[in-house]
Structures are given as C-alpha cells and as structure tokens.
Protein backbone atom coordinates (compact mmCIF):
# COMPACT_ATOMS: atom_id res chain seq x y z
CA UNK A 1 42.90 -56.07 -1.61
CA UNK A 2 40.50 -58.27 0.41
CA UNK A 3 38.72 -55.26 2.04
CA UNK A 4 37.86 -54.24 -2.01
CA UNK A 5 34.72 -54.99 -3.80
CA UNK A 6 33.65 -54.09 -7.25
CA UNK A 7 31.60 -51.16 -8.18
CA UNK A 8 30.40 -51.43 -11.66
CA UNK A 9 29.11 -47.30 -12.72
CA UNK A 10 26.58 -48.06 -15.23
CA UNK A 11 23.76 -45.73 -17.54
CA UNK A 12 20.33 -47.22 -18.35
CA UNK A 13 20.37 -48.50 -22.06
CA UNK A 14 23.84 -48.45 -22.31
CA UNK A 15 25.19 -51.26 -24.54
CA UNK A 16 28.13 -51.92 -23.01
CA UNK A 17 27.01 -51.38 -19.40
CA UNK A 18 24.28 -54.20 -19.97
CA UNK A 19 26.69 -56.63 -21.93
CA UNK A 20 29.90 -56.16 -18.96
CA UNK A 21 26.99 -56.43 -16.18
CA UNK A 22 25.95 -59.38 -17.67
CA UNK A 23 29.24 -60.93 -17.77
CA UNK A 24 30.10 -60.54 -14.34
CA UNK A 25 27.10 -62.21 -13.43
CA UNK A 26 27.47 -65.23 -15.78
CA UNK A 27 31.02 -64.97 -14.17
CA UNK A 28 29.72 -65.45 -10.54
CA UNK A 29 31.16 -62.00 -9.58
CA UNK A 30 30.06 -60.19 -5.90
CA UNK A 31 29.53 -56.40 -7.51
CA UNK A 32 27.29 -53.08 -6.94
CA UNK A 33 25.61 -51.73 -9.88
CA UNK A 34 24.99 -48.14 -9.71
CA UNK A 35 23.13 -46.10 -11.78
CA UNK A 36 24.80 -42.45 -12.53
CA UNK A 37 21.61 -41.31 -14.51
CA UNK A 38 19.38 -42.12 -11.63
CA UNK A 39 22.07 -41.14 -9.35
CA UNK A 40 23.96 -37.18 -9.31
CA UNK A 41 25.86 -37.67 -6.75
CA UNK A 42 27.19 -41.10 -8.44
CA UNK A 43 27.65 -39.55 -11.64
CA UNK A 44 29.95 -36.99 -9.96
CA UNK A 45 31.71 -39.59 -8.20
CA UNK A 46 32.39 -41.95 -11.03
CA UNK A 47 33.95 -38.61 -13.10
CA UNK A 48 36.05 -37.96 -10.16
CA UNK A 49 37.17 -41.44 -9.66
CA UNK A 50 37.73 -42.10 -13.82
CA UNK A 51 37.94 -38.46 -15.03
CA UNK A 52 35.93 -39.05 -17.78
CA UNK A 53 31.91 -39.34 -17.90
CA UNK A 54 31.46 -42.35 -20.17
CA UNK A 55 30.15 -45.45 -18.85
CA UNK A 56 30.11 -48.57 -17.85
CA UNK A 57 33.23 -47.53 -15.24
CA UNK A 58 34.46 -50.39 -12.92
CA UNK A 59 36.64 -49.71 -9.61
CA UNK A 60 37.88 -52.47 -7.52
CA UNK A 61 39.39 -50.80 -4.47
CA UNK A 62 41.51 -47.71 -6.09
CA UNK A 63 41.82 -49.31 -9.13
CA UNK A 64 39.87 -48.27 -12.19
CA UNK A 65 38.69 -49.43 -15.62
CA UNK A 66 36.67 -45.91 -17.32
CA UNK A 67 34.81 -46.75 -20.56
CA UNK A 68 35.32 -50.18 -20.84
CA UNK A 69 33.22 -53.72 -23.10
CA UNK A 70 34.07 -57.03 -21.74
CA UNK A 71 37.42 -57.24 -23.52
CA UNK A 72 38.88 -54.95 -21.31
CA UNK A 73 36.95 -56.18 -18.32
CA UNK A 74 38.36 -59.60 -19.02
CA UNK A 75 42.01 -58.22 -18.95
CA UNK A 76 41.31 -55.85 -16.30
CA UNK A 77 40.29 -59.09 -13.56
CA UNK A 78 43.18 -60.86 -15.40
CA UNK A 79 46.08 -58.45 -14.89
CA UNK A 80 44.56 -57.74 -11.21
CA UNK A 81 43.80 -61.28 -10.02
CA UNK A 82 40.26 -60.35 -9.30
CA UNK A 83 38.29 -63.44 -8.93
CA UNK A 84 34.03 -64.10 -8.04
C-alpha cells in the first residue's frame, strides 16, 4: 500500500483522539489530522468510511480502525505492517 497514507478523524477534546495523535507523533508517523467537528463534510465522510460516528477513526488506504485508544492503534500498525 505505498500510495496509502494515514488519516487520523479526530474531535476537539476528545481523550482518546489527543492520546492516539500523540502517539503517532512520538512514533515518528507521516499522518493528516482532521477535525470532523470543525469539518461536516469530514464528519460525513469518516461515518461513511467507519459506519459509526465515534472518534478518533484511523484509515490507512481502505483499511479502517473506528473508535479506537492506542491499544488498538498499536495492533492495528502491527497486524498491517504500517511503519513512520
């Protein structure tokens, strides 16, 4: 999947959003952060991708990871031999 990047869905004040953010950075990860509060249209798009509205949502190409904390993240990049 070289022509994938990472999208990280995320709402403002979100606990988990800030703390799987966060470790993606401190991982060295390549990622866009968008905001579905700030954002309709992404909102929209992240239920249509996940089918659910919670947040933070991660896709990688057409993979996805709805709802997720940094466990999951973890195993997510794991499983999918996603690397920074």
């Amino acid at each position: 999947m070289s022509n994938s990047s990472l999208k990280v869905y995320v709402k403002p004040g979100c606990p988990w959003c800030v703390q799987v953010v966060g470790e993606l950075r401190a991982k060295g990860f390549a990622f866009e952060e968008i905001d579905v509060i700030a954002d309709r249209n992404a909102f929209a798009e992240m239920k249509r991708l996940s089918g659910q509205s919670l947040a933070p949502t991660i896709t990688y190409g057409e993979l996805v990871l709805a709802d997720c904390g940094v466990p999951e993240l973890r195993a997510f990049l794991q499983k999918h031999g996603i690397h920074p």
